[in-house]
N, C-alpha and C. Protein backbone atom coordinates (compact mmCIF):
# COMPACT_ATOMS: atom_id res chain seq x y z
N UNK A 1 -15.16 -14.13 2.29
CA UNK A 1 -13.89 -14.44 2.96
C UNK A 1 -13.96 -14.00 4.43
N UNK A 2 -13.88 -14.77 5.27
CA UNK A 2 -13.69 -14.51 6.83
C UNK A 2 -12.62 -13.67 7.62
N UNK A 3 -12.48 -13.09 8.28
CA UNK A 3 -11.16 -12.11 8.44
C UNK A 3 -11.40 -11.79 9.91
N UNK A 4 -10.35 -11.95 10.40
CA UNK A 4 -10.51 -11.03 11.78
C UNK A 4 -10.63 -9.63 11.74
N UNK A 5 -10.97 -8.65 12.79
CA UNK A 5 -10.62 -7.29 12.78
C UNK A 5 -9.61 -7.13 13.24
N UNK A 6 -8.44 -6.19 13.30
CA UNK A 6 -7.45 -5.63 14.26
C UNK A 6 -7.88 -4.56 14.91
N UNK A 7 -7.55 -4.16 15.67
CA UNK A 7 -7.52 -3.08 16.29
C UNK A 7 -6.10 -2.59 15.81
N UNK A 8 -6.06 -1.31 15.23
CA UNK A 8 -5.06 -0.64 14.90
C UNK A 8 -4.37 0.46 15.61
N UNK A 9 -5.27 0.49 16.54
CA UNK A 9 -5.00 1.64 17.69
C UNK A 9 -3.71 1.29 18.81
N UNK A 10 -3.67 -0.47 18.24
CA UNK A 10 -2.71 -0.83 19.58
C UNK A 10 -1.73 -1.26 19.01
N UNK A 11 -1.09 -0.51 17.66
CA UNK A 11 -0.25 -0.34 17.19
C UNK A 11 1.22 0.16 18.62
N UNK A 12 2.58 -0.44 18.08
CA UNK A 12 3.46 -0.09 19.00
C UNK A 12 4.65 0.08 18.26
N UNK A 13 5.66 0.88 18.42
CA UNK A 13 6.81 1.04 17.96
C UNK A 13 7.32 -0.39 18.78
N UNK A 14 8.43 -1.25 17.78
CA UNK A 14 9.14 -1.73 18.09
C UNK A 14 10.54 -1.65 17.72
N UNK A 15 11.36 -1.48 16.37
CA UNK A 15 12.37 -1.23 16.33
C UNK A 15 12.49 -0.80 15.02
N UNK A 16 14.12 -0.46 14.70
CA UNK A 16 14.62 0.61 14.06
C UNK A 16 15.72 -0.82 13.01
N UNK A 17 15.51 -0.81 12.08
CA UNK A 17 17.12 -1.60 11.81
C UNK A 17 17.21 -0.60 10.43
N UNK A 18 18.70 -0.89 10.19
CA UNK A 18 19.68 -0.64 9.12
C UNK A 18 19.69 -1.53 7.71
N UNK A 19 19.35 -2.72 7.97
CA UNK A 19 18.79 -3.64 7.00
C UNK A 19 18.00 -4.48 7.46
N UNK A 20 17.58 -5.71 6.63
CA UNK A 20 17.27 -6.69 6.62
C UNK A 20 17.99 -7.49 7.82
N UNK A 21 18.99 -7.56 7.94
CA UNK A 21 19.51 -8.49 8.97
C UNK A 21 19.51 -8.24 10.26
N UNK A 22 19.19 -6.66 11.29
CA UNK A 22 18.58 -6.12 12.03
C UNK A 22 16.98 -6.33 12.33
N UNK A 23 16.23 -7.03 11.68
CA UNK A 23 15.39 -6.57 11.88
C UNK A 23 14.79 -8.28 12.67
N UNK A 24 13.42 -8.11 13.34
CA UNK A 24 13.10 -9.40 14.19
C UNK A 24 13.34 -10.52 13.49
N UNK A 25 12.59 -11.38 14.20
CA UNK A 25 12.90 -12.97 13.68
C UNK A 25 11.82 -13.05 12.67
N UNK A 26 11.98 -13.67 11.45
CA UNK A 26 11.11 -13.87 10.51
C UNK A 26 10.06 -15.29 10.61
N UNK A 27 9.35 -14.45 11.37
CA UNK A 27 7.93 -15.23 11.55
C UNK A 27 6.63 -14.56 11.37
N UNK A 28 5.66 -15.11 11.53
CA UNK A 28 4.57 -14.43 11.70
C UNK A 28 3.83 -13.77 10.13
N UNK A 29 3.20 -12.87 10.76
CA UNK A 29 3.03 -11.78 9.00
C UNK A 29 3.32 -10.27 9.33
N UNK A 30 4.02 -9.73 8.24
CA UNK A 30 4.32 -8.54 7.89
C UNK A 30 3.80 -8.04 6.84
N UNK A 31 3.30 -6.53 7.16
CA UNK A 31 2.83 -6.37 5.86
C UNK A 31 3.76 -4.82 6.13
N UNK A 32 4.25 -4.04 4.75
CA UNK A 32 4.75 -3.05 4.65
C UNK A 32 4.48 -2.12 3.26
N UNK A 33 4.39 -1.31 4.32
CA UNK A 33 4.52 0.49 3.50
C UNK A 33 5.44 0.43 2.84
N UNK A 34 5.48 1.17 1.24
CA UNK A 34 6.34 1.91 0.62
C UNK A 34 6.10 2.95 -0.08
N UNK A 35 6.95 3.60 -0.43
CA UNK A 35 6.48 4.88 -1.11
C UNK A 35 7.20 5.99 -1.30
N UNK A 36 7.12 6.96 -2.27
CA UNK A 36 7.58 7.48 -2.83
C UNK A 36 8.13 8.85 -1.39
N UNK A 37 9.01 9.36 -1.00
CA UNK A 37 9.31 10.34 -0.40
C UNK A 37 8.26 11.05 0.54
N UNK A 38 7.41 12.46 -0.38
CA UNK A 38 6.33 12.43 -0.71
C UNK A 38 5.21 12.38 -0.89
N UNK A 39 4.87 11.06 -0.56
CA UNK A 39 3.67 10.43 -0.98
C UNK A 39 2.61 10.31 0.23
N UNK A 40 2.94 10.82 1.69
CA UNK A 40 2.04 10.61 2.37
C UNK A 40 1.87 9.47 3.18
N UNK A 41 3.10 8.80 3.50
CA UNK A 41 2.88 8.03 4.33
C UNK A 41 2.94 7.35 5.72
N UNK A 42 4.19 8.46 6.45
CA UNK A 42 3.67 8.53 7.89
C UNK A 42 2.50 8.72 8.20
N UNK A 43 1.92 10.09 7.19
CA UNK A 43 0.39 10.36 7.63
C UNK A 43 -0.34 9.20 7.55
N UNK A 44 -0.36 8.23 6.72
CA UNK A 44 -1.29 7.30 6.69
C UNK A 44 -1.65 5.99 7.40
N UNK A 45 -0.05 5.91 7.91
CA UNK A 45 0.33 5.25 9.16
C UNK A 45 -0.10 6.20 10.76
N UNK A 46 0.13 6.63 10.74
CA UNK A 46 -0.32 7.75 11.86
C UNK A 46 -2.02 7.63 11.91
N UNK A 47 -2.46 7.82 10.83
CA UNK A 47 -4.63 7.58 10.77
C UNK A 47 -4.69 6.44 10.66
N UNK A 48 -3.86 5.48 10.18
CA UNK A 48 -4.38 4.23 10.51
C UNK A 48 -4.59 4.02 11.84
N UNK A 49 -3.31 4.36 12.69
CA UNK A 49 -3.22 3.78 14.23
C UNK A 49 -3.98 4.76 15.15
N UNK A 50 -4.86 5.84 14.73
CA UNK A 50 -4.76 6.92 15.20
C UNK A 50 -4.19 7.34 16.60
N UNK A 51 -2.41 7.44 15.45
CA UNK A 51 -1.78 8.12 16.78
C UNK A 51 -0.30 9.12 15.76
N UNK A 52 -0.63 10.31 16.66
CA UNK A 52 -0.32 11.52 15.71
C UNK A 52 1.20 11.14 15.40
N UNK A 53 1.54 10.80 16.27
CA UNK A 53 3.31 10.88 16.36
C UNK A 53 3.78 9.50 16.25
N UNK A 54 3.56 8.34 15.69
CA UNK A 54 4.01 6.33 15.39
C UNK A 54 5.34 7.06 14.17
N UNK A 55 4.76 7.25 13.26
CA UNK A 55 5.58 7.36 12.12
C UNK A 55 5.82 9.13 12.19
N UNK A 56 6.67 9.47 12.02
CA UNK A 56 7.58 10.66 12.31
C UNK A 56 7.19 11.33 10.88
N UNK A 57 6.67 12.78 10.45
CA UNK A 57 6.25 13.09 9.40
C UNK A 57 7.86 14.03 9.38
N UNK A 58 8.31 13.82 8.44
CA UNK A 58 10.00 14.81 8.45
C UNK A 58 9.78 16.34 7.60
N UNK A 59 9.84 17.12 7.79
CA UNK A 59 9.72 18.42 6.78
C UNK A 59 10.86 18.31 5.55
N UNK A 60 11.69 17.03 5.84
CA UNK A 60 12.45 17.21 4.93
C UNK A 60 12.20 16.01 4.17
N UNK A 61 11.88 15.58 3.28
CA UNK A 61 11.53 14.08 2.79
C UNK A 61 12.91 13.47 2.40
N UNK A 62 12.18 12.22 2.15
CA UNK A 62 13.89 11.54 2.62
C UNK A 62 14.68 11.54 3.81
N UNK A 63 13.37 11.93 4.70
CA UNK A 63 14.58 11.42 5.93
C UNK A 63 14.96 10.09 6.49
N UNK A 64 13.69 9.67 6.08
CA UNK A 64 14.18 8.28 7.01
C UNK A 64 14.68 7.09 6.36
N UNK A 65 15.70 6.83 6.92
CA UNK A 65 17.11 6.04 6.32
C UNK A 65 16.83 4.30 6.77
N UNK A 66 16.13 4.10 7.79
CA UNK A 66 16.08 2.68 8.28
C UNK A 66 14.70 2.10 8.45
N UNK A 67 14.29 0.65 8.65
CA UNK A 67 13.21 0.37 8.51
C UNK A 67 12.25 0.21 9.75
N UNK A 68 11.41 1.02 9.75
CA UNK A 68 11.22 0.87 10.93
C UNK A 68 9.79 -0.32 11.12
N UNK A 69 10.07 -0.81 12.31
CA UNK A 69 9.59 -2.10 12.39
C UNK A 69 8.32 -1.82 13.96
N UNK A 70 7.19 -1.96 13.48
CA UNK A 70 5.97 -1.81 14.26
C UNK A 70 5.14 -3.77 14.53
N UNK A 71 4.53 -3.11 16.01
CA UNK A 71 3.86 -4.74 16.79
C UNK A 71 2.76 -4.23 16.74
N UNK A 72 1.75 -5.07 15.80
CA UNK A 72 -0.11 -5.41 15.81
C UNK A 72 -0.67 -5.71 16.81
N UNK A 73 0.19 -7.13 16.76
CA UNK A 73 -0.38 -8.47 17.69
C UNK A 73 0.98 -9.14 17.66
N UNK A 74 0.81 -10.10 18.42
CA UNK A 74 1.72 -11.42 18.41
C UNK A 74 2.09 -12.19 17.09
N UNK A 75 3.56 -11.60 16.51
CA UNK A 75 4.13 -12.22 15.47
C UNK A 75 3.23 -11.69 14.29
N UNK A 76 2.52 -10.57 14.28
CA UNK A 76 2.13 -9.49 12.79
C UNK A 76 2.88 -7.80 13.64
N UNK A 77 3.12 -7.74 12.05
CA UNK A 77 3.89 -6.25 12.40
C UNK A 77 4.04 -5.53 10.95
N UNK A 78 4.05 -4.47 11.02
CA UNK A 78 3.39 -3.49 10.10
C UNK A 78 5.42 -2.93 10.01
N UNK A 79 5.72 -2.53 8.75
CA UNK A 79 7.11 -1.82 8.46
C UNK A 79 6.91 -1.03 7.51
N UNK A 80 7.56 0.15 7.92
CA UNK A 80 7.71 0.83 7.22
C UNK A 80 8.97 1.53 6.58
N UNK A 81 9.08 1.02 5.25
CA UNK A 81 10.04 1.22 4.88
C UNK A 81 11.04 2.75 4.20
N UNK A 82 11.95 2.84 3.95
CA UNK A 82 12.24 4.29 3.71
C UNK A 82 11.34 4.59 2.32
N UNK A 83 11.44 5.98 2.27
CA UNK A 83 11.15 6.70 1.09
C UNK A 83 11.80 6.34 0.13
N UNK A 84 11.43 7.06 -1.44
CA UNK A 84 12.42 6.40 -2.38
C UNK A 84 11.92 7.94 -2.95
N UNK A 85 13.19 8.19 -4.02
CA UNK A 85 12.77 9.08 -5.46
C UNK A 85 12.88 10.44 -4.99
N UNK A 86 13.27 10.85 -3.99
CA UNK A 86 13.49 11.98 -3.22
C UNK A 86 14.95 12.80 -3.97
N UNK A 87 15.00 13.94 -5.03
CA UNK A 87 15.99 13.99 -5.48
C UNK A 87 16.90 14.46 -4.94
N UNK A 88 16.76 15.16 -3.40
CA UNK A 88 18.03 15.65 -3.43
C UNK A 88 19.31 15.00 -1.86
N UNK A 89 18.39 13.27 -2.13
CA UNK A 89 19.07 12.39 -1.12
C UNK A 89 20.50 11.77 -2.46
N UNK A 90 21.79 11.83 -1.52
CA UNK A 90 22.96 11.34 -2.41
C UNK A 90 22.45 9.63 -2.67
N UNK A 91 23.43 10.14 -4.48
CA UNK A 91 23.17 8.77 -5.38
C UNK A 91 23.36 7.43 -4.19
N UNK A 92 24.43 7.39 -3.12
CA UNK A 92 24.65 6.11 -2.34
C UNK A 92 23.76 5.60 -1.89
N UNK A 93 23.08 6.50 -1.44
CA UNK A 93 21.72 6.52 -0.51
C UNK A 93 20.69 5.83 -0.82
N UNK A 94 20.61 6.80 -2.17
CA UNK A 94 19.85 6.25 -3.23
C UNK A 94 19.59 4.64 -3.28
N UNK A 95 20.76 4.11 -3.52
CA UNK A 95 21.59 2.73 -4.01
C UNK A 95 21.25 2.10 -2.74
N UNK A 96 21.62 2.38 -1.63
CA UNK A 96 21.49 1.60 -0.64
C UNK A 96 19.91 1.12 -0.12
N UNK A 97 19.42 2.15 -0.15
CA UNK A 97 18.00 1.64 -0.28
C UNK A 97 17.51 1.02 -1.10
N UNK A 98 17.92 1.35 -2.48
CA UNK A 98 17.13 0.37 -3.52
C UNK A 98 17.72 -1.31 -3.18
N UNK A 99 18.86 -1.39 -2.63
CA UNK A 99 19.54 -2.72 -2.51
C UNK A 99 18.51 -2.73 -1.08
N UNK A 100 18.12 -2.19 -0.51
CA UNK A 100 17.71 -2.88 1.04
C UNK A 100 16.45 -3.63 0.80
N UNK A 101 15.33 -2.18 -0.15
CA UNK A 101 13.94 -2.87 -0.12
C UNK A 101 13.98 -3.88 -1.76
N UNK A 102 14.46 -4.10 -2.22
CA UNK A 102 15.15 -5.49 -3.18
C UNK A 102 15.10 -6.81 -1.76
N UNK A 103 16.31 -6.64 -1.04
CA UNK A 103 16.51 -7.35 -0.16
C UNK A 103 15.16 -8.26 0.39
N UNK A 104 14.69 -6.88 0.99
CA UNK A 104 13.62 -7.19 1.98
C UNK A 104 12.67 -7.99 1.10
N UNK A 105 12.03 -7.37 -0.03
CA UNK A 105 10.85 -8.07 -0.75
C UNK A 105 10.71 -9.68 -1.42
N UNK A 106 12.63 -9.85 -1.57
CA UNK A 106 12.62 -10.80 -1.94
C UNK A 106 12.86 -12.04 -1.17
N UNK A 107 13.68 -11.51 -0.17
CA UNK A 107 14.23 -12.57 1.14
C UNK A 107 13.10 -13.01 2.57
N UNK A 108 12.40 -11.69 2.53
CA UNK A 108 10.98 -11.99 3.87
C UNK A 108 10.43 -12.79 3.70
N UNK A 109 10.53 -14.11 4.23
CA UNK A 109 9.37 -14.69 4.52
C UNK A 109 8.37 -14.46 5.32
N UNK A 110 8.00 -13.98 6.25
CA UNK A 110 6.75 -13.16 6.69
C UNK A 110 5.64 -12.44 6.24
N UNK A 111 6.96 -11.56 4.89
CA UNK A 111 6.26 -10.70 4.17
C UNK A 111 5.06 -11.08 3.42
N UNK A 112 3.73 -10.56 3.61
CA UNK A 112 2.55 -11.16 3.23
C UNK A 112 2.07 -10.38 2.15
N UNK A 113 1.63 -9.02 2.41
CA UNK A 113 1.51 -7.94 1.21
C UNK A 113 2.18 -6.31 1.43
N UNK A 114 2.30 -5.56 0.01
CA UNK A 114 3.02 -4.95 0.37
C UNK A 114 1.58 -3.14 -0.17
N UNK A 115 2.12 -2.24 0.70
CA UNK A 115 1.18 -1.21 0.61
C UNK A 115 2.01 -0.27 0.07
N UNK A 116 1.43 0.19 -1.42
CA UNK A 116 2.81 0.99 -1.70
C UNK A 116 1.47 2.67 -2.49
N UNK A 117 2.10 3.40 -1.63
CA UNK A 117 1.35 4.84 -1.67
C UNK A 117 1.97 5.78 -2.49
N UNK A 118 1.04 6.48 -2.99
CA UNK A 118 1.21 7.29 -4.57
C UNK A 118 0.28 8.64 -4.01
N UNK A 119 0.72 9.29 -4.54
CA UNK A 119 -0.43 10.74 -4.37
C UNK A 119 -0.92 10.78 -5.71
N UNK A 120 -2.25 10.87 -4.94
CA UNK A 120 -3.25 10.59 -6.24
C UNK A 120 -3.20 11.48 -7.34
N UNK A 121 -2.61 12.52 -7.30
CA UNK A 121 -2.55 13.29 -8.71
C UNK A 121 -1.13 12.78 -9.33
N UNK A 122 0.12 12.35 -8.93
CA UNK A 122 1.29 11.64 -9.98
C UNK A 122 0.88 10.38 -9.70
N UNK A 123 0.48 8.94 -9.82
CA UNK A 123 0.50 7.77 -9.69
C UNK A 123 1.21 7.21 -10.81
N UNK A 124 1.94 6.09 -10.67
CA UNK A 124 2.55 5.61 -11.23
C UNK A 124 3.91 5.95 -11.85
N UNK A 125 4.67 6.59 -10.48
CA UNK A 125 5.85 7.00 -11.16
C UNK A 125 7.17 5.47 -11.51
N UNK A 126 8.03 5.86 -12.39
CA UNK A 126 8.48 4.69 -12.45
C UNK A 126 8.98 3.86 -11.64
N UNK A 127 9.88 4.40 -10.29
CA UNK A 127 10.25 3.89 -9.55
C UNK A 127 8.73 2.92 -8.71
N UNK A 128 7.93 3.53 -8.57
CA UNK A 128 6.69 3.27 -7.86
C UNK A 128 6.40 1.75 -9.19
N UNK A 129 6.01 1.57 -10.13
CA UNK A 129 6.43 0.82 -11.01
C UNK A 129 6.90 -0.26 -10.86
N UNK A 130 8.33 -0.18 -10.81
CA UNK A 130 9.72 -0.70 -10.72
C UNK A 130 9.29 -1.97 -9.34
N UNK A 131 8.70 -1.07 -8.35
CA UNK A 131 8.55 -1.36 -6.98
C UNK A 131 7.46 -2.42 -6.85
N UNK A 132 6.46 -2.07 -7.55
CA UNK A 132 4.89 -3.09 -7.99
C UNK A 132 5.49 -4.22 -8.25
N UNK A 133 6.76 -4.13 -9.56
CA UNK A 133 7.30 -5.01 -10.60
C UNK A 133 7.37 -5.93 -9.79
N UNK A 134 8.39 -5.90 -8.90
CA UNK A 134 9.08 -6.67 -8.43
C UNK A 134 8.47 -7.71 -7.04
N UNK A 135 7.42 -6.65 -6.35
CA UNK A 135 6.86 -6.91 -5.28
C UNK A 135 5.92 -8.78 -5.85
N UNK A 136 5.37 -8.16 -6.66
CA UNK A 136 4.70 -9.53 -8.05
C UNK A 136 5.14 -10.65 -8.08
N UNK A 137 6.98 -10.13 -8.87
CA UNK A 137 7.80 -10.56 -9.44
C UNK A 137 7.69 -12.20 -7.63
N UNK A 138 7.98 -11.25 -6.83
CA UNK A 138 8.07 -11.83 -5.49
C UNK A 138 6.64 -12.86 -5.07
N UNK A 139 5.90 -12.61 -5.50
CA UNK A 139 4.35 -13.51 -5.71
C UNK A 139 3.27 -12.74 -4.43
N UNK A 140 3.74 -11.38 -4.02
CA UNK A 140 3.08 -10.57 -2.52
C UNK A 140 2.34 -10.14 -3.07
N UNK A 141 1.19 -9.79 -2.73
CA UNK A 141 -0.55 -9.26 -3.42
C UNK A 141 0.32 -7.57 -2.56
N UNK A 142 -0.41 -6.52 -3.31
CA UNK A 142 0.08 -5.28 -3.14
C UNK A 142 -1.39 -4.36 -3.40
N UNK A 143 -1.32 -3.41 -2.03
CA UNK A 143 -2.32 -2.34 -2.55
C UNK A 143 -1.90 -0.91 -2.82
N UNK A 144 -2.02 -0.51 -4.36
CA UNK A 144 -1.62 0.79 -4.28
C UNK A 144 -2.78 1.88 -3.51
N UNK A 145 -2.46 2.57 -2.87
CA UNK A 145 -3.24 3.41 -1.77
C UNK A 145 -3.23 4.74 -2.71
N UNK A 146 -3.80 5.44 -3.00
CA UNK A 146 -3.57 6.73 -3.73
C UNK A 146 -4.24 7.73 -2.31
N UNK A 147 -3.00 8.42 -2.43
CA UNK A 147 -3.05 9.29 -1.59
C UNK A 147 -3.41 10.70 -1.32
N UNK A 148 -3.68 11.54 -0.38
CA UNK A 148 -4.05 12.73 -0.75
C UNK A 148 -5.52 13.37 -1.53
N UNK A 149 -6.25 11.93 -1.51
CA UNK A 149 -7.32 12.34 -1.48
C UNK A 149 -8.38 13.49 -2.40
N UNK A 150 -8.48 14.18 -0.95
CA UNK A 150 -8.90 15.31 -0.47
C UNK A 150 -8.73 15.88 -1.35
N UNK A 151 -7.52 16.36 -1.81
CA UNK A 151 -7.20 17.22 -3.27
C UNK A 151 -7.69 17.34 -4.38
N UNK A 152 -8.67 16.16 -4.87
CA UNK A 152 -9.56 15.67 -5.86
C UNK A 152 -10.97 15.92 -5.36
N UNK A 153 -11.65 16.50 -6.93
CA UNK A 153 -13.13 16.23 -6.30
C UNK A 153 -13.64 15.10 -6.54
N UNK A 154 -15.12 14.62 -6.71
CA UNK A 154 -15.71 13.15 -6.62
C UNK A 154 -15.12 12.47 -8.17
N UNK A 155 -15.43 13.28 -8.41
CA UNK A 155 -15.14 12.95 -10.13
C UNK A 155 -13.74 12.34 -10.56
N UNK A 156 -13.17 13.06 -10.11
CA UNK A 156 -11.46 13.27 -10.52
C UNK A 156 -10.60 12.37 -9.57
N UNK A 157 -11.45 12.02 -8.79
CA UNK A 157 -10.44 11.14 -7.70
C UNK A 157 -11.06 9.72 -8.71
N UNK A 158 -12.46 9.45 -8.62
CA UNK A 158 -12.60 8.22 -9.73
C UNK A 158 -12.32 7.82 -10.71
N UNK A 159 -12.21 9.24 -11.52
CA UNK A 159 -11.40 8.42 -12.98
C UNK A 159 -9.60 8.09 -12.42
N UNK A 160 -9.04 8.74 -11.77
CA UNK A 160 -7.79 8.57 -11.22
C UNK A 160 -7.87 7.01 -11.20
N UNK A 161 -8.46 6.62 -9.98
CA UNK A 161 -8.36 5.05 -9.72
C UNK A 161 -8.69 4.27 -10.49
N UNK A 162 -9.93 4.83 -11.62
CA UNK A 162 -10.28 3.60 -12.70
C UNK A 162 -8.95 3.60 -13.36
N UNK A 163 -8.36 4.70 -14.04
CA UNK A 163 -7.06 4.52 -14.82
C UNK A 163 -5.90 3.65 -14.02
N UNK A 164 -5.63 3.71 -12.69
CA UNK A 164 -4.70 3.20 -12.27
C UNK A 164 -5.09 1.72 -12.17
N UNK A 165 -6.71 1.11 -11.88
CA UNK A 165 -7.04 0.23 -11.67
C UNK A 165 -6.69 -0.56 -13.11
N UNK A 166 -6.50 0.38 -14.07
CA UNK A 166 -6.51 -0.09 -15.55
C UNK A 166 -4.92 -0.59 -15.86
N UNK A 167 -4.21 0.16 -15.18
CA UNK A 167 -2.85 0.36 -15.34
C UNK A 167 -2.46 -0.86 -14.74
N UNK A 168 -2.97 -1.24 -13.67
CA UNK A 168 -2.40 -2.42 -12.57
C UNK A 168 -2.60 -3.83 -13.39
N UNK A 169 -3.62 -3.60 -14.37
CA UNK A 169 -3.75 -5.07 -14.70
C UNK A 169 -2.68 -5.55 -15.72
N UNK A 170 -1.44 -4.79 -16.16
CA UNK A 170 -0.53 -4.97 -16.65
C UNK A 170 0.63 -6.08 -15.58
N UNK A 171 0.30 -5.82 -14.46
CA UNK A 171 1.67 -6.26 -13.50
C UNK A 171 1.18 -7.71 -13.45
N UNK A 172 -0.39 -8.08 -14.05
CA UNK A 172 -0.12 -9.75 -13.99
C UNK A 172 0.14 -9.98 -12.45
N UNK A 173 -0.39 -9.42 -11.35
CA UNK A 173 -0.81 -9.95 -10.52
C UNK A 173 -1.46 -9.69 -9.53
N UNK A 174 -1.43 -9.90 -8.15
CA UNK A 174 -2.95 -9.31 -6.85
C UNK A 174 -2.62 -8.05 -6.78
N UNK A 175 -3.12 -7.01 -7.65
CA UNK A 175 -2.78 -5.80 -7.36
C UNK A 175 -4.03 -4.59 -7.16
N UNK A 176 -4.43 -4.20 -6.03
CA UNK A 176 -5.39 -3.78 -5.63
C UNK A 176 -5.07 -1.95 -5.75
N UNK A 177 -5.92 -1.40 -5.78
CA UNK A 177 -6.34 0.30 -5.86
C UNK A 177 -7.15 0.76 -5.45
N UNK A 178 -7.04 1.66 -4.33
CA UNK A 178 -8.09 2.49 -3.46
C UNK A 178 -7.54 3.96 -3.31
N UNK A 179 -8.85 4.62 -3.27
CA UNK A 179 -8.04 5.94 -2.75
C UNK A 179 -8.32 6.35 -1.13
N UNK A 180 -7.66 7.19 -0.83
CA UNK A 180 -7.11 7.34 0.73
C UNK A 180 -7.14 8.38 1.02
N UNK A 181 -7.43 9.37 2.52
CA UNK A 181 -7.09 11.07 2.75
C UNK A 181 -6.80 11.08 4.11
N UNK A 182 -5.69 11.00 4.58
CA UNK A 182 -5.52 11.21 5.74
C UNK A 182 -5.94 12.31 6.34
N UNK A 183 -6.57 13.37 5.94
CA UNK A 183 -7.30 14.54 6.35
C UNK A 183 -8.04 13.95 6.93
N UNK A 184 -9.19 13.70 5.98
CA UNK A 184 -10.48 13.64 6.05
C UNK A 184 -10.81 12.05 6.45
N UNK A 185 -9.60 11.11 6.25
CA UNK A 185 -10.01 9.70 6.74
C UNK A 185 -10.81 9.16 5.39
N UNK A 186 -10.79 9.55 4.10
CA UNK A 186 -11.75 8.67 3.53
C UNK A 186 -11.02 7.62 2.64
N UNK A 187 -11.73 6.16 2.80
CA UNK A 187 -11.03 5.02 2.07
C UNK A 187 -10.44 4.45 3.58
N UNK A 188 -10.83 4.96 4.68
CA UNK A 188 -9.70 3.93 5.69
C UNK A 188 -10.65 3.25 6.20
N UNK A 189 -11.84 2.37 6.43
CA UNK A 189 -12.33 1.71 6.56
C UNK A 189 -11.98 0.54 5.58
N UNK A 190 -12.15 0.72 4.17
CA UNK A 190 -11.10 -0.17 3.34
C UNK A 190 -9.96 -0.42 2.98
N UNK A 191 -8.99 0.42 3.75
CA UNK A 191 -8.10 -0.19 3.66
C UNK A 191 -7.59 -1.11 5.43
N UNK A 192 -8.45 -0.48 6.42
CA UNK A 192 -8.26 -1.41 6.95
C UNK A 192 -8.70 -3.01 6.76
N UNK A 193 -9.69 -3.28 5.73
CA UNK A 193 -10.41 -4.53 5.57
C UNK A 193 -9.11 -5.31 4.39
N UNK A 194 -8.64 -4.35 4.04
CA UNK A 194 -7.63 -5.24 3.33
C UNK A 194 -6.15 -5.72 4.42
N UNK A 195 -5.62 -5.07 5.27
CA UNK A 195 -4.74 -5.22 6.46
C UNK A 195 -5.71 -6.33 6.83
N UNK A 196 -6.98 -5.80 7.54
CA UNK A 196 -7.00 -7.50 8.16
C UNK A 196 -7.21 -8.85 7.17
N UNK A 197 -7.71 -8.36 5.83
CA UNK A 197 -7.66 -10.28 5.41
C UNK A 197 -5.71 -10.34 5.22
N UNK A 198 -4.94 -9.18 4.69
CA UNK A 198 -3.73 -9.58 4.80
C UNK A 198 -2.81 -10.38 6.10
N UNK A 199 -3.57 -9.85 7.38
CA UNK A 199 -2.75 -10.52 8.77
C UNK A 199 -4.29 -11.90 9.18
N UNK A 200 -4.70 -12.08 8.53
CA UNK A 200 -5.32 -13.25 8.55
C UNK A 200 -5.24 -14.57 7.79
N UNK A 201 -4.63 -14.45 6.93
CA UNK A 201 -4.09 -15.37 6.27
C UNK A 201 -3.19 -16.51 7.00
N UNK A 202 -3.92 -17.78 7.60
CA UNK A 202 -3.31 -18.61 8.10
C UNK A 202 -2.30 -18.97 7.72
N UNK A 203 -2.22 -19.31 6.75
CA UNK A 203 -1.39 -20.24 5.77
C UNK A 203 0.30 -19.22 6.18
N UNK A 204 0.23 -17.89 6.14
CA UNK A 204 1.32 -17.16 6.85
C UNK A 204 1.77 -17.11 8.04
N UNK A 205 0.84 -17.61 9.47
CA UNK A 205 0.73 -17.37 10.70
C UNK A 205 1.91 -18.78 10.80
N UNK A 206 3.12 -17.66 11.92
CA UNK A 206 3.94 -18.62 11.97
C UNK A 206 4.01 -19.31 13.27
């Protein structure tokens, strides 16, 4: 399969919205982060672009309430969406997000695939699940990223991913598994090769 490279370095903040209806014009390709509170994923956004401060790491999880919306290139853009499963954000909150990224997964047309990050020692929590379900349900190829790495030795990080790789073939559809360390950077050479066949996909280019 042929693919461009990106350069991820020339990653740019572009905007902030409250929902779906804030956010740019739906063209182009998007691909977006999700994930559990948790789970490591400013950091992973941050080593992707290597740039320390793109995605805001909060000491408090659950902070971030809106979606924030990042520029690749011309008409691809990377989002990142709020946290989820964070227990001690109020039930509304809760609700409102689950109604936003519902929204988003099902209404984007842009939306090309979705990156949804797990720390590699809990994977597969239900909400995380729930989130695969639906992403599918939506027909978006999805990579679960297992996160945190580092924490695992050689051994234990592989059976991790074979089980999850085992687990995924239940969702009945493009559902990919790698593991990831924003420490140490390992797995980000592949997961950048999956970002670029995701923002290469003509057939999306609007």
């Amino acid at each position: 399969m042929s693919y461009t490279k990106f350069n991820y370095q020339q990653v740019t903040f572009l905007t902030s919205a409250p929902d779906i209806k804030a956010l740019p014009a739906d063209i182009g390709i998007e691909v977006a982060f999700a994930g559990r509170s948790n789970a490591g994923k400013s950091s992973a956004l941050n080593t992707l672009t290597r740039q320390n401060s793109l995605a805001r790491i909060s000491k408090t999880p659950g902070r971030t309430q809106l979606i924030n919306t990042f520029t690749l290139a011309e008409n691809k853009r990377l989002i990142d969406l709020p946290g989820y499963g964070f227990a001690k954000v109020p039930l509304a909150v809760k609700e409102k997000w689950q109604k936003s990224l519902s929204e988003y997964l099902e209404k984007r047309q842009s939306l090309q695939g979705l990156v949804v990050l797990m720390d590699i020692r809990h994977p597969l929590k239900d909400l995380d699940q729930q989130l695969i379900f639906w992403a599918v349900q939506s027909k978006l190829s999805v990579l679960i990223l297992l996160t945190k790495a580092d924490k695992l030795g050689a051994g234990a990080r592989n059976k991790v991913v074979l089980e999850v790789r085992e687990a995924a073939l239940a969702f009945m559809g493009d559902v990919r598994v790698q593991a990831f360390s924003s420490l140490s950077k390992f797995g980000l050479a592949e997961f950048e090769t999956v970002l670029d066949q995701w923002f290469s996909d003509t057939q999306y280019s609007g």
